[in-house]
Structures are given as C-alpha cells and as structure tokens.
N, C-alpha and C. Protein backbone atom coordinates (compact mmCIF):
# COMPACT_ATOMS: atom_id res chain seq x y z
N UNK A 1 -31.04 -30.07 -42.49
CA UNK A 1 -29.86 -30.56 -41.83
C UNK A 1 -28.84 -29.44 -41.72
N UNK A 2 -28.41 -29.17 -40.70
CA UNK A 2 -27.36 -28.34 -40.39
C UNK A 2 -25.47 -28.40 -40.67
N UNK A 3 -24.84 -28.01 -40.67
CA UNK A 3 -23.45 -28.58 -41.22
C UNK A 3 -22.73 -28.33 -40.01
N UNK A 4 -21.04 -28.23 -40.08
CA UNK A 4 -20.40 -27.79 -38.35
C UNK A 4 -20.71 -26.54 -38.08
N UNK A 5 -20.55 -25.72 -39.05
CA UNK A 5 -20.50 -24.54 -38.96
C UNK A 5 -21.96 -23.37 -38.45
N UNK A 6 -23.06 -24.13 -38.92
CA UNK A 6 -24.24 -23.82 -38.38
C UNK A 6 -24.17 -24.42 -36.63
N UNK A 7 -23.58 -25.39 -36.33
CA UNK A 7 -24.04 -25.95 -34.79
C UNK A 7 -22.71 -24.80 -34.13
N UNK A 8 -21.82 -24.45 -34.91
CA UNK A 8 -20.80 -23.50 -34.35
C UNK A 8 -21.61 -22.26 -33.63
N UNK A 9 -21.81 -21.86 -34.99
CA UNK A 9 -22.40 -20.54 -34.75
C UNK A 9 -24.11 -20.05 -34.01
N UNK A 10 -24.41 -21.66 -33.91
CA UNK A 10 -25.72 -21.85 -33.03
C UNK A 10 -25.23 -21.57 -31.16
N UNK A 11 -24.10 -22.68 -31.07
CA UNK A 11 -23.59 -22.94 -29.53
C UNK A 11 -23.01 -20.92 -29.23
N UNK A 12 -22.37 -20.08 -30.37
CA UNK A 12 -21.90 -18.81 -29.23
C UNK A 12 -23.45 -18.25 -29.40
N UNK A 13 -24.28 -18.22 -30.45
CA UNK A 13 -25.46 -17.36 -29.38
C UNK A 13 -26.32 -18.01 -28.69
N UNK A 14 -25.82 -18.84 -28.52
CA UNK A 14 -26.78 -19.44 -27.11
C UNK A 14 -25.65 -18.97 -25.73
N UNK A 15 -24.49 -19.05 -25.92
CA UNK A 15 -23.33 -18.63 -25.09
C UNK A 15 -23.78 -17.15 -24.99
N UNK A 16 -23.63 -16.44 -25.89
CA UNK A 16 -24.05 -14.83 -25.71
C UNK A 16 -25.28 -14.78 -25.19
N UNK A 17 -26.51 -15.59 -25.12
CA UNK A 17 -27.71 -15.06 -24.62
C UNK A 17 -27.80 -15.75 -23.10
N UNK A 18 -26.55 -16.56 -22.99
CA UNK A 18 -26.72 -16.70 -21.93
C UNK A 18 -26.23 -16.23 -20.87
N UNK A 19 -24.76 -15.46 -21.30
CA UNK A 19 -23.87 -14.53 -20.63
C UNK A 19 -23.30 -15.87 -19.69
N UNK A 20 -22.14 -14.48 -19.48
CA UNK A 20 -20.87 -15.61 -18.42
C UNK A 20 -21.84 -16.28 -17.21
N UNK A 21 -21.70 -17.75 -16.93
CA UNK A 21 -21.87 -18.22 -15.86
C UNK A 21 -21.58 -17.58 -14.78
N UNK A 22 -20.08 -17.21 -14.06
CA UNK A 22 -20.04 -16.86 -12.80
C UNK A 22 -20.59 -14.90 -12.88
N UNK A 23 -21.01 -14.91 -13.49
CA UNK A 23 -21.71 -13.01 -13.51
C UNK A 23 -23.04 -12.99 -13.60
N UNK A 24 -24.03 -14.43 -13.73
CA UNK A 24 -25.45 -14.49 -14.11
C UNK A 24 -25.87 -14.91 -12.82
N UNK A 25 -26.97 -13.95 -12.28
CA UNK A 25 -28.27 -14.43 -10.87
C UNK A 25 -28.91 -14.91 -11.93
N UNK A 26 -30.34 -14.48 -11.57
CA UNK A 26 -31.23 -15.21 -11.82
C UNK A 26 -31.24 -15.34 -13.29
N UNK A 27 -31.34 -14.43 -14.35
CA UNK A 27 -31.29 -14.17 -15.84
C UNK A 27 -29.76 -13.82 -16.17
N UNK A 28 -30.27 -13.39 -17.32
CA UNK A 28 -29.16 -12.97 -18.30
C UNK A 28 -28.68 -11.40 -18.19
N UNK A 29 -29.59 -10.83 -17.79
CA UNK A 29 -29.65 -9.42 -17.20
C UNK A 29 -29.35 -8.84 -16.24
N UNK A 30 -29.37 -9.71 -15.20
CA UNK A 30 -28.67 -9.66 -13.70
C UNK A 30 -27.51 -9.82 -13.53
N UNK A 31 -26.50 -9.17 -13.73
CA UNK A 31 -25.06 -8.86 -13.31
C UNK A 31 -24.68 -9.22 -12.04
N UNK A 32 -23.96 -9.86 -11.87
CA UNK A 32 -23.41 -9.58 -9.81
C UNK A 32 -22.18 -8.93 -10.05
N UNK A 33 -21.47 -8.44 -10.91
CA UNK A 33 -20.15 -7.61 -11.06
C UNK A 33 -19.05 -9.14 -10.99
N UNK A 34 -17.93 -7.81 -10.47
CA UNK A 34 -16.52 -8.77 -10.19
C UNK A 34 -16.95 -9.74 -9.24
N UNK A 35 -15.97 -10.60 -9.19
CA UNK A 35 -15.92 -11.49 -8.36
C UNK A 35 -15.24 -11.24 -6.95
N UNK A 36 -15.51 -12.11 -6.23
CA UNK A 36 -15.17 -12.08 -4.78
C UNK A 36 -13.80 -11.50 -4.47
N UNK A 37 -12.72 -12.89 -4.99
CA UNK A 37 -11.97 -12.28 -5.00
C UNK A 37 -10.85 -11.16 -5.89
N UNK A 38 -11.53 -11.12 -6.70
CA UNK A 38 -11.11 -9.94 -7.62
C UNK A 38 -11.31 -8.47 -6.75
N UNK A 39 -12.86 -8.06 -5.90
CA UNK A 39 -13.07 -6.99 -5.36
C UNK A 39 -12.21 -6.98 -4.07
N UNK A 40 -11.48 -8.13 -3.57
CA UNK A 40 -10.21 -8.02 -2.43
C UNK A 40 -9.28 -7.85 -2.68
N UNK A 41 -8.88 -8.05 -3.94
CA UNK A 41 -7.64 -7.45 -4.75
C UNK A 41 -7.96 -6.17 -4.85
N UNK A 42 -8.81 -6.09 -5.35
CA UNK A 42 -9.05 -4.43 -5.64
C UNK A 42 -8.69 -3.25 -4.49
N UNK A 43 -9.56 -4.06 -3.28
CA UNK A 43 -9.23 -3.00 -2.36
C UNK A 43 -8.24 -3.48 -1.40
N UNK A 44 -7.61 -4.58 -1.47
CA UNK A 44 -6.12 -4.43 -0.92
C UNK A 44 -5.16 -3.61 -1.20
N UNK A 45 -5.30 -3.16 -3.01
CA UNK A 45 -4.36 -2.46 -3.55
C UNK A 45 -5.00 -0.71 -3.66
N UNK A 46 -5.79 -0.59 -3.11
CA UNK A 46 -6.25 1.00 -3.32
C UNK A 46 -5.37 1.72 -1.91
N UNK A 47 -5.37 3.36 -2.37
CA UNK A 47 -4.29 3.78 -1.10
C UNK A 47 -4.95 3.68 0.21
N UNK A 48 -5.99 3.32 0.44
CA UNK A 48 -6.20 3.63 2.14
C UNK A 48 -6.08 1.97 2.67
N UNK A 49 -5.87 1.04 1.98
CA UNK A 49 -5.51 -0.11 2.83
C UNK A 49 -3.91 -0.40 2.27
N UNK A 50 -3.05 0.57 1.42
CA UNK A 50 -2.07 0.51 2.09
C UNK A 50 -1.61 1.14 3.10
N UNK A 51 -2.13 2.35 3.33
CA UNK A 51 -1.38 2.69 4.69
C UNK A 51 -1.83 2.68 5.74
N UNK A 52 -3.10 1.91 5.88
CA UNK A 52 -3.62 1.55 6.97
C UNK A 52 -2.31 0.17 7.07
N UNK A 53 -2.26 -0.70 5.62
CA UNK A 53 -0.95 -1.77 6.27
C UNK A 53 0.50 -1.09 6.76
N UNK A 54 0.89 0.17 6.12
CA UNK A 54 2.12 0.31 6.82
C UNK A 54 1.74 0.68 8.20
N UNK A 55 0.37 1.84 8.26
CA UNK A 55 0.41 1.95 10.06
C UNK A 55 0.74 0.86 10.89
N UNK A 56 -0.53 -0.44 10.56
CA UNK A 56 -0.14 -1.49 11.10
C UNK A 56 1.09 -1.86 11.63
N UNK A 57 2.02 -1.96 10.04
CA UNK A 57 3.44 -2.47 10.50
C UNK A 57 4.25 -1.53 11.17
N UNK A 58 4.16 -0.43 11.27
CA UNK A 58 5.01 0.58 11.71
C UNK A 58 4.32 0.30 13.66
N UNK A 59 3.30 0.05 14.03
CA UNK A 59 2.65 -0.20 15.04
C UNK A 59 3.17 -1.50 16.11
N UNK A 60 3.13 -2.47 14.70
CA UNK A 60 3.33 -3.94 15.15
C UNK A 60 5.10 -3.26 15.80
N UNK A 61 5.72 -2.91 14.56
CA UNK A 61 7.49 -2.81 14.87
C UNK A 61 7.72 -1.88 16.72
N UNK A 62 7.11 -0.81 16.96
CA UNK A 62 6.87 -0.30 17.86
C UNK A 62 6.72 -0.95 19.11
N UNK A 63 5.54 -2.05 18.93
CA UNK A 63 5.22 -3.05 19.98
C UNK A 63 6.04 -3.82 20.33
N UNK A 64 6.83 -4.36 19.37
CA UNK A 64 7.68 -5.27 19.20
C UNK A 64 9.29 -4.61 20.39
N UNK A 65 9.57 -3.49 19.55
CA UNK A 65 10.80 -2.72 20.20
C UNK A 65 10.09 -2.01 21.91
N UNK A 66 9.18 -1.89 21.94
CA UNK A 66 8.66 -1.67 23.43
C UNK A 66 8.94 -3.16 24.20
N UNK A 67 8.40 -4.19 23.73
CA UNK A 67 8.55 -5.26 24.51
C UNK A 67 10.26 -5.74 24.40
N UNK A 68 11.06 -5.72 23.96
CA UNK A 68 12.29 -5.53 23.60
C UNK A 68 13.02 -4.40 24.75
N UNK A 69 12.42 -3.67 25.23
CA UNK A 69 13.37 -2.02 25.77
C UNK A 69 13.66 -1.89 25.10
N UNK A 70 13.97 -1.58 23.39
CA UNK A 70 14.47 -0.78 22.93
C UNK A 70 14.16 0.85 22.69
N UNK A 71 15.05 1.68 22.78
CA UNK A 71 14.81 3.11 22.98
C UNK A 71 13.90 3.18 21.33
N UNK A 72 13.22 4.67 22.03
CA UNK A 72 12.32 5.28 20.53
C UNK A 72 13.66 6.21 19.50
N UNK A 73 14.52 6.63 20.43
CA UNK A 73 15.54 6.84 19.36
C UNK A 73 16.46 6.08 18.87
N UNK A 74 16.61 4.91 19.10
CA UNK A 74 17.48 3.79 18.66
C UNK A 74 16.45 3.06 17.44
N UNK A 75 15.19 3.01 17.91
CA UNK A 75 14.15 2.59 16.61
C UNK A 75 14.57 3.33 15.59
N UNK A 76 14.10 5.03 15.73
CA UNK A 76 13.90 5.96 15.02
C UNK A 76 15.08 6.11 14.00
N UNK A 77 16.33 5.91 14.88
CA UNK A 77 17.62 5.46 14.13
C UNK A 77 17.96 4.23 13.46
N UNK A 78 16.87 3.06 13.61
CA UNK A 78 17.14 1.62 12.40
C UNK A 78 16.36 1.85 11.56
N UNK A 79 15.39 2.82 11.42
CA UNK A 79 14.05 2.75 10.41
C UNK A 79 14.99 4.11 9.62
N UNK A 80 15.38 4.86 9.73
CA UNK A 80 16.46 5.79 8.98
C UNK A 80 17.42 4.91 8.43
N UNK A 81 18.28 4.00 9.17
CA UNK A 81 18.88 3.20 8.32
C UNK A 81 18.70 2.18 7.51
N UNK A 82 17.34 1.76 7.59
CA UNK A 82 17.02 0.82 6.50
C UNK A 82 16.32 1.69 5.23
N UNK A 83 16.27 3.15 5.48
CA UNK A 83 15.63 3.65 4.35
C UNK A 83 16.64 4.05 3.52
N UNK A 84 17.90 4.49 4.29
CA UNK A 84 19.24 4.35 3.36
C UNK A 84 19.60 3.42 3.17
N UNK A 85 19.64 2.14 3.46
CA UNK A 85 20.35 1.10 2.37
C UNK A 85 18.96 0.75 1.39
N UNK A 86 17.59 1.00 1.95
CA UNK A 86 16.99 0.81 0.71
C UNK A 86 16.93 1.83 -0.41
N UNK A 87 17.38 2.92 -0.08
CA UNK A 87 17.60 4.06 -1.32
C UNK A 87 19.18 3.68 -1.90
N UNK A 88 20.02 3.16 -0.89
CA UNK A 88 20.97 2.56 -2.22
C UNK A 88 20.86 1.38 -3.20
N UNK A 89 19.90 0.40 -2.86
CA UNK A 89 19.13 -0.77 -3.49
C UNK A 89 18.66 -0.11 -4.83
N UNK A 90 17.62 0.90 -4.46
CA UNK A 90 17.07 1.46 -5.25
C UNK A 90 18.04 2.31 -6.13
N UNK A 91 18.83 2.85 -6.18
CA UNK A 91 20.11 3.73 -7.02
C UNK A 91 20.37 2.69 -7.84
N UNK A 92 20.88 1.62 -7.02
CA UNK A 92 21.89 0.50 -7.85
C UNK A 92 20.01 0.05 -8.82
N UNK A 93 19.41 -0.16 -8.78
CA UNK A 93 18.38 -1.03 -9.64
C UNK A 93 18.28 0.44 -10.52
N UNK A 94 17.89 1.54 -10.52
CA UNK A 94 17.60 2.17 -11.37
C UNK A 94 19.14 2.42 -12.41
N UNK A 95 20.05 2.87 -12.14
CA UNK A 95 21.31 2.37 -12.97
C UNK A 95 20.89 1.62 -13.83
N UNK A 96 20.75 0.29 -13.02
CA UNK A 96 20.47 -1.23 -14.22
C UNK A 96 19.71 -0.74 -15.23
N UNK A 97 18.69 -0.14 -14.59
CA UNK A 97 17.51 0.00 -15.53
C UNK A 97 17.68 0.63 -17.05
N UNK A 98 18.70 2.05 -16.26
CA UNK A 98 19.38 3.24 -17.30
C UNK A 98 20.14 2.78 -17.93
N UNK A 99 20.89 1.99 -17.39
CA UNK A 99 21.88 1.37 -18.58
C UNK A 99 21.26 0.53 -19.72
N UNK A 100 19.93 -0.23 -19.19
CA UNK A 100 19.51 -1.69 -20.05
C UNK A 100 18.83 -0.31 -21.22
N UNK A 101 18.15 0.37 -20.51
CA UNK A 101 17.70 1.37 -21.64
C UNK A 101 18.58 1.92 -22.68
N UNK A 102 19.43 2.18 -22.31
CA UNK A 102 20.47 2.96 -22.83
C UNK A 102 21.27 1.77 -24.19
N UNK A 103 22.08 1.33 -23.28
CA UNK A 103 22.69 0.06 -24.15
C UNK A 103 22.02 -1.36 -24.97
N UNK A 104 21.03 -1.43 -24.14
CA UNK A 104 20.19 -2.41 -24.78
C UNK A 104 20.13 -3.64 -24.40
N UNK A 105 21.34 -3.94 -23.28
CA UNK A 105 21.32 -5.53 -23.01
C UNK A 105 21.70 -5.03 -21.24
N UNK A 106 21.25 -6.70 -20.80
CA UNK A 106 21.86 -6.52 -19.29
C UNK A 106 23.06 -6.33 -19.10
N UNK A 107 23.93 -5.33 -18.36
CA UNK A 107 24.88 -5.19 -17.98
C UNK A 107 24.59 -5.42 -16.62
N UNK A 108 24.89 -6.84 -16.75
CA UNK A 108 25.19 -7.29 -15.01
C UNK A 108 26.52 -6.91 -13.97
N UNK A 109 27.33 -6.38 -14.60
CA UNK A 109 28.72 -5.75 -14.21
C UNK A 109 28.19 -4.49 -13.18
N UNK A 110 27.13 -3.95 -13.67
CA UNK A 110 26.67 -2.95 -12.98
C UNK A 110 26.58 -3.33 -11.69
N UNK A 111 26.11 -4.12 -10.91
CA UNK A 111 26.01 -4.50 -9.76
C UNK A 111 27.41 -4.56 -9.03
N UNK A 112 28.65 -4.96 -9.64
CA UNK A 112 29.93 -5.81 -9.22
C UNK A 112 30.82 -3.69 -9.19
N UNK A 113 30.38 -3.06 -10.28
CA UNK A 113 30.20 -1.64 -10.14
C UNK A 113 29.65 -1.22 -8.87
N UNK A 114 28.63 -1.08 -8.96
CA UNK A 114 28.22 -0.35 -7.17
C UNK A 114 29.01 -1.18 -5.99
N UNK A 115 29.17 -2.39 -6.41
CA UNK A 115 30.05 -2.87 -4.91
C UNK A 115 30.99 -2.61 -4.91
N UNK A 116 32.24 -2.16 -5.99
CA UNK A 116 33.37 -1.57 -5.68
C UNK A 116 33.40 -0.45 -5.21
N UNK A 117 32.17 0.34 -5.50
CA UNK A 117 32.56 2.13 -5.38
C UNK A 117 31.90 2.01 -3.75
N UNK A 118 31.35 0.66 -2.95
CA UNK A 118 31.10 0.53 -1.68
C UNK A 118 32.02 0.56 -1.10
N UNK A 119 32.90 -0.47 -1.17
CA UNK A 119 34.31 -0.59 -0.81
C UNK A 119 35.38 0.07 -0.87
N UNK A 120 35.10 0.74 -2.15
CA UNK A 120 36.41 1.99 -2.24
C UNK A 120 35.98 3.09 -0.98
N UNK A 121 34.51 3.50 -1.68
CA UNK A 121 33.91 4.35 0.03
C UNK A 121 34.37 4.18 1.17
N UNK A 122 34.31 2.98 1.47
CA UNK A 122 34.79 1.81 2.87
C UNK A 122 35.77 2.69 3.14
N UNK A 123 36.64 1.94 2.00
CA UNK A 123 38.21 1.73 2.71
C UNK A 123 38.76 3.86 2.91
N UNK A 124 38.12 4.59 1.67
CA UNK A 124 38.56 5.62 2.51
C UNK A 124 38.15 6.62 3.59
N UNK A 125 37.10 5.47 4.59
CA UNK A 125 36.52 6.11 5.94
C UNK A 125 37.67 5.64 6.69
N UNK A 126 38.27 4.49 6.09
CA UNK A 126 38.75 4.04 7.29
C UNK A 126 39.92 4.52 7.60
N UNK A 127 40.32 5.18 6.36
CA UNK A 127 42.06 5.91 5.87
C UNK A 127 41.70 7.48 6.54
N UNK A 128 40.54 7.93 6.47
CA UNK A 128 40.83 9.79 6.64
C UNK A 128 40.47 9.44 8.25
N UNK A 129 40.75 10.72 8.97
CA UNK A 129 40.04 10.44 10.22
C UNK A 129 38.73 11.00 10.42
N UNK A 130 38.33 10.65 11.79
CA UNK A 130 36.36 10.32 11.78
C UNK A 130 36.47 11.97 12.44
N UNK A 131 35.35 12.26 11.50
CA UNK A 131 34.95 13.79 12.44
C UNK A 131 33.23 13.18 12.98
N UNK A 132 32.91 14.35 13.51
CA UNK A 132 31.58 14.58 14.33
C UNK A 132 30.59 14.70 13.78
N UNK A 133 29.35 13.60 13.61
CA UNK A 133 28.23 13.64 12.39
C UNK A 133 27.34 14.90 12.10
N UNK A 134 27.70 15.72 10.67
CA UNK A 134 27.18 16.39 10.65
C UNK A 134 25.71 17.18 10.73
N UNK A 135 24.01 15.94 11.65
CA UNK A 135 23.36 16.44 11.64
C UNK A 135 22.73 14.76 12.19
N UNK A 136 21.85 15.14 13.01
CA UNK A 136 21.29 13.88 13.51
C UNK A 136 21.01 12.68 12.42
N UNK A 137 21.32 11.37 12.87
CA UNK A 137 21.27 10.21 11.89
C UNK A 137 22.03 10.86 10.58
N UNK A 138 22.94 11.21 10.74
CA UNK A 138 24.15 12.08 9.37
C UNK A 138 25.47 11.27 9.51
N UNK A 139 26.45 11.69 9.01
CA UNK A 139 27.71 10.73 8.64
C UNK A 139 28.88 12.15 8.62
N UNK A 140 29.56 11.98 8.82
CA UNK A 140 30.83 13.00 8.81
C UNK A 140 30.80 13.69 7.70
N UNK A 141 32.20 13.88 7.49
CA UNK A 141 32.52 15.06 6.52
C UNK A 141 33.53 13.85 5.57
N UNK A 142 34.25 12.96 6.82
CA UNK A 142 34.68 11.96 5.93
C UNK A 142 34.13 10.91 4.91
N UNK A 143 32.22 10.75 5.04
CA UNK A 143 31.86 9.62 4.46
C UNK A 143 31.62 10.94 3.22
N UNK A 144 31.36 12.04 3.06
CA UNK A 144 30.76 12.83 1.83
C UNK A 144 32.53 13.05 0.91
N UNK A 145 33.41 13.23 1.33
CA UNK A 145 34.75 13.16 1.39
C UNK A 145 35.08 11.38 0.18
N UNK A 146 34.65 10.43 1.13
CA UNK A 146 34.64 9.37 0.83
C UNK A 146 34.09 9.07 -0.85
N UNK A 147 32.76 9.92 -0.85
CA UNK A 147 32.03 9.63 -1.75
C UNK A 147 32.88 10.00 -2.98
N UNK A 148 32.98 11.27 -2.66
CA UNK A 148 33.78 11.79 -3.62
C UNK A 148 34.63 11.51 -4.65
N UNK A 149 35.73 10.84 -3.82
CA UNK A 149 37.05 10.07 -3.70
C UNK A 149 36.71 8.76 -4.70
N UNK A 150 35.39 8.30 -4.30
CA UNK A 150 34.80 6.88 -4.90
C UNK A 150 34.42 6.71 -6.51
N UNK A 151 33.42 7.72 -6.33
CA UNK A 151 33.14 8.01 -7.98
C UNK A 151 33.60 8.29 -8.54
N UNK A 152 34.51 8.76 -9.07
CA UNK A 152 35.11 9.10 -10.40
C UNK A 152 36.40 8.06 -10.84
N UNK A 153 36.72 7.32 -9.62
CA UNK A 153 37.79 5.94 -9.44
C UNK A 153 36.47 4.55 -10.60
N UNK A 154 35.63 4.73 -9.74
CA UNK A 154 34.46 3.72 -10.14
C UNK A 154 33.79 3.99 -11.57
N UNK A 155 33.33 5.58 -11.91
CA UNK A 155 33.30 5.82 -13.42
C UNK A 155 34.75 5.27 -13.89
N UNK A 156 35.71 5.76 -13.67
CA UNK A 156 36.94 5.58 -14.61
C UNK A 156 37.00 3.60 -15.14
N UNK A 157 36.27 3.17 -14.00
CA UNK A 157 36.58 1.89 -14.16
C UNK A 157 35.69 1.17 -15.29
N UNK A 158 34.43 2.21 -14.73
CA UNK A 158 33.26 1.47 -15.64
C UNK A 158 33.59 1.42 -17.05
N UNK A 159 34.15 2.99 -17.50
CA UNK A 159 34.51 3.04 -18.79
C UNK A 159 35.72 2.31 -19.26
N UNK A 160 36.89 2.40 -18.83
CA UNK A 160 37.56 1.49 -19.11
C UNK A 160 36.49 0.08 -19.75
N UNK A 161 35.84 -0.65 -18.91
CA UNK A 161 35.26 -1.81 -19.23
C UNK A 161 34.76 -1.64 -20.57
N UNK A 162 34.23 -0.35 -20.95
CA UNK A 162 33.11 -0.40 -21.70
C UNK A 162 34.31 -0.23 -23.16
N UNK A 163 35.40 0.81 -22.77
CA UNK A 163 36.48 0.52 -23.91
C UNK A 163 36.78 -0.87 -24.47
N UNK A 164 37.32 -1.43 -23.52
CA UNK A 164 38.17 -2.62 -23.38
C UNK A 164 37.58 -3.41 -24.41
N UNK A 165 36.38 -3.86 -23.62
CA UNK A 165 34.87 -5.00 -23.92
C UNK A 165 33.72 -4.83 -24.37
N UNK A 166 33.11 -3.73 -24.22
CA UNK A 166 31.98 -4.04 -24.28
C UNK A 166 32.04 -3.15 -26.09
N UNK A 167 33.25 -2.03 -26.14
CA UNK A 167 32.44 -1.26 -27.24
C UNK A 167 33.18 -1.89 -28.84
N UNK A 168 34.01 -3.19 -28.27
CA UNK A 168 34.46 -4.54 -29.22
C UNK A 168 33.22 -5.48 -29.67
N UNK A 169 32.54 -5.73 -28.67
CA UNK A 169 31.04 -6.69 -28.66
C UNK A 169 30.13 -5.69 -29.91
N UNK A 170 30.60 -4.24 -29.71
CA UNK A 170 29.21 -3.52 -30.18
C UNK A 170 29.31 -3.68 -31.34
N UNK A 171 30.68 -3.39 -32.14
CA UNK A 171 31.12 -3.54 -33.14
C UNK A 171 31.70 -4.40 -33.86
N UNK A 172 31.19 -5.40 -33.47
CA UNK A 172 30.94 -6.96 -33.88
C UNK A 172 29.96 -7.28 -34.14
N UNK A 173 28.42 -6.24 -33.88
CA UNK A 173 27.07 -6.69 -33.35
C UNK A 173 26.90 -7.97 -32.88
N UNK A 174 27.24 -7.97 -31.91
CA UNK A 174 27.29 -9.32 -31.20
C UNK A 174 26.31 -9.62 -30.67
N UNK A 175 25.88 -10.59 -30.22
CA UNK A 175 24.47 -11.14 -29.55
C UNK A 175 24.41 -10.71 -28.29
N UNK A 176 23.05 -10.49 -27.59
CA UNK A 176 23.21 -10.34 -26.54
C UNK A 176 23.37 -10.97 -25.47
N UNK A 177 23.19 -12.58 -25.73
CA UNK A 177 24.09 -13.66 -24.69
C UNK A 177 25.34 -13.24 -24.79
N UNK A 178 26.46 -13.07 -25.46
CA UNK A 178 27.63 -12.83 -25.66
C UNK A 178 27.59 -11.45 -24.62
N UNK A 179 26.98 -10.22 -24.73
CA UNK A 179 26.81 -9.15 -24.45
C UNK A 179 26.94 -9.77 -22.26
N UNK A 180 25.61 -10.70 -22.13
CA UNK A 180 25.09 -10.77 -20.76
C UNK A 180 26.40 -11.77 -20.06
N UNK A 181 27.19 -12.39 -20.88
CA UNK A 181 28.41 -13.13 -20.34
C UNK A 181 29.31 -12.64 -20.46
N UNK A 182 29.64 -11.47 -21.15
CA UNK A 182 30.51 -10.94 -20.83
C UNK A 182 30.88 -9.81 -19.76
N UNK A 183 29.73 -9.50 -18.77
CA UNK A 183 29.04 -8.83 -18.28
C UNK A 183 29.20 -9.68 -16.90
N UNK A 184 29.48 -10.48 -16.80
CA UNK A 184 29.54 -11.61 -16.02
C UNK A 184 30.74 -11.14 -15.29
C-alpha cells in the first residue's frame, strides 16, 4: 500500500516522462519548440520588423499628406516638430527618473517644474523681439535667449521647494506617502 506521498512523487515522474503537453508530437522526445504565438512575439520585436513598421508608418504618413496636398516640406517640418516635443517628453521623464533615483520617492512637482520653466520660456519670446531662425526648422536667438533666462528662475524655484519642504520631510524621516503628497 502506498501513502500520499508515494502517489505524489509517482504523479511528477510520470509528469517528467511525459514532458509538457503543448511541446510533445508524437513522444516525449519530440520537441515542437515555442509556441505559435510566442515565435510572433519574438519576431515582431526583433530589429528588422521594427523598421520595416516604422517604414510602413513613415510611408502610410506620406500617403496620407500626398492625398491631403500637403507640401514634403511642411511634412518634413511636423515630423521635426513632433521629435522636439517628444525629446522634451523625454527630458521631463528622465528628470523624474533622476530625481526618484536620487531622492528616493516620487517627486511629482517635477512635472508642475518643467511646465513653469515652459511658460517662463513662453512669456520671454513674447517680451524680447523675434529675430530670423537661426538654421532650417531652428528658432531664433530669442528662444536660446529664452532658455537661458528660464533655467536658473526654475532651478532657483525647485530648490527653494526642496528648502522649504521637502528637506523638513527628510528630517523627520517621513514616509513616502507624506513625501508623494507633498509633492502634489
């Protein structure tokens, strides 16, 4: 008579000699590999079917702005501008990142940070006057001017915060809910 522990250890080698169901043809020895869709994952994500997808999309967008009339330099000029606001997307997320590394908790302020030093930017394009863009799809002398003007207004601010608030929280060891609402 057998006990649980014998019918235990009976059921995995019958499991082991029988190998995984969805990987067994005919025997136990016959492999079929990955699965179906595991090997479409695979090669969706390898580099030549991504940029066969951006050709695509870069193709499709083309078709699209041909049937549209829109000019190839008016394209050429929205696909430049969406790569600069996505490289400022990308600035503002890596920040987050540097800071969460750095400090240790979310500083969601960071975000409410890059939108002021947008606006401060803003407002002093709109104060200096406009010169002549310095280089195709380029920005004056006033938006680099601008920049300038922006950052060190926007550091000054950040730190302030971090005086004020945040380096009271630190030295309290305060929680980091406390930390992410105040951050708020």
């Amino acid at each position: 008579m057998s006990g649980p522990g014998e019918q235990v250890r009976w059921v995995a080698e019958g499991q082991a000699a029988a190998g995984d169901a969805d990987t067994v043809a005919a025997g136990p020895s016959e492999r079929l590999g990955p699965r179906l869709g595991e090997r479409i994952r695979a090669a969706a994500q390898s580099r030549p079917a991504m940029v066969t997808a951006i050709v695509l999309v870069f193709l499709l967008l083309w078709a699209l702005a041909e049937a549209r009339n829109v000019s190839g330099e008016r394209l050429l000029s929205l696909a430049v501008w969406g790569v600069m606001l996505g490289g400022i997307i990308a600035l503002g997320s890596i920040g987050l990142t540097l800071v969460y590394g750095v400090l240790k908790f979310p500083n969601f302020s960071h975000g409410a940070l890059v939108t002021l030093g947008a606006y401060l930017a803003f407002a002093f394009m709109g104060v200096l006057p406009q010169g002549e863009p310095l280089r195709p799809f380029s920005f004056g002398w006033e938006f680099l001017l601008s920049l300038l003007l922006a950052m060190p207004i926007v550091g000054a601010v950040a730190l302030g915060l971090d005086r004020v608030l945040y380096q009271r929280l630190r030295r309290r060891s305060a929680s980091l809910v406390l930390f992410a609402m105040a951050s708020l």
